[in-house]
Protein backbone atom coordinates (compact mmCIF):
# COMPACT_ATOMS: atom_id res chain seq x y z
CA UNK A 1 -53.69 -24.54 -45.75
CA UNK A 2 -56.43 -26.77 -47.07
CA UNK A 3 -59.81 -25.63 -47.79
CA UNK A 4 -61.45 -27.84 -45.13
CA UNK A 5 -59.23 -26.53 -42.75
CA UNK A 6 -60.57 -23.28 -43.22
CA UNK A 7 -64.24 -24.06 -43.77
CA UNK A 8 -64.11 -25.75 -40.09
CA UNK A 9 -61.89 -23.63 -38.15
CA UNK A 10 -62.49 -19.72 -39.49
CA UNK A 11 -62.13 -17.75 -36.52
CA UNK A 12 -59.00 -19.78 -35.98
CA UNK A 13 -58.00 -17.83 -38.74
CA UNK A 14 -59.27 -14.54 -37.99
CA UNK A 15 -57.56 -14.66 -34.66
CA UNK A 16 -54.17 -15.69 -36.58
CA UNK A 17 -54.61 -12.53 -38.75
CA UNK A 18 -55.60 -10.35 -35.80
CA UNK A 19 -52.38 -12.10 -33.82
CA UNK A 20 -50.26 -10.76 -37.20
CA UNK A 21 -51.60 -7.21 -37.38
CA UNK A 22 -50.70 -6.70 -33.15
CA UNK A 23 -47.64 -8.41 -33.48
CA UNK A 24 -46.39 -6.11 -36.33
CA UNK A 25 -47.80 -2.59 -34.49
CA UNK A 26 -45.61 -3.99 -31.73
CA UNK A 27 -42.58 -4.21 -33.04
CA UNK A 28 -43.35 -0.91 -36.04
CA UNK A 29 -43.49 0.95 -32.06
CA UNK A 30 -40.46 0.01 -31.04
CA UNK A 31 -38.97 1.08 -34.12
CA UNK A 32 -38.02 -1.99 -35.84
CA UNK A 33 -37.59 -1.88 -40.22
CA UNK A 34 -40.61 -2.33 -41.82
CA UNK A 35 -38.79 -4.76 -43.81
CA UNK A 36 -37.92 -7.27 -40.59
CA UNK A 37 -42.09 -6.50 -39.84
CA UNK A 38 -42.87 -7.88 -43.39
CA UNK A 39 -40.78 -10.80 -43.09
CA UNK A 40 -41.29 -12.05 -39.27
CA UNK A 41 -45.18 -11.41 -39.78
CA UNK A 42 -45.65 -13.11 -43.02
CA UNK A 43 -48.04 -9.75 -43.76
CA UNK A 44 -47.34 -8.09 -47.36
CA UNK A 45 -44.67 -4.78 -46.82
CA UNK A 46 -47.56 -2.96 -48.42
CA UNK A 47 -49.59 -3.46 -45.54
CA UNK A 48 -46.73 -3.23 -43.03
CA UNK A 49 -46.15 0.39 -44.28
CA UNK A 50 -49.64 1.28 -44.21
CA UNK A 51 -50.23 -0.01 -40.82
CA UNK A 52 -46.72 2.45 -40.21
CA UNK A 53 -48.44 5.37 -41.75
CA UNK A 54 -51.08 4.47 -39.76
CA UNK A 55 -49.02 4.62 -35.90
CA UNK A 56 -47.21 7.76 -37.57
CA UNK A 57 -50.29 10.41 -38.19
């Protein structure tokens, strides 16, 4: 994504990371591989499994 893009539209892009985080505690509930999370997300399995440690304490 180009530079301008994000320069004029940045809560466009907070709302697309906020959209990513819900989406993957949705599915990490319903018990699907943190793996599949990762990769249907596009978030890092780093912060897929802390976001599962997270739902898990």
């Amino acid at each position: 994504m180009s530079r301008y893009y994000k320069k004029q539209y940045p809560l466009k892009e907070h709302f697309k990371a906020e959209e990513k985080l819900e989406t993957a505690i949705k599915f990490l509930k319903l018990g699907v591989d943190v793996n599949t999370v990762a990769s249907g997300t596009g978030l890092s399995l780093d912060k897929v499994i802390e976001i599962n440690r997270q739902l898990n304490k």
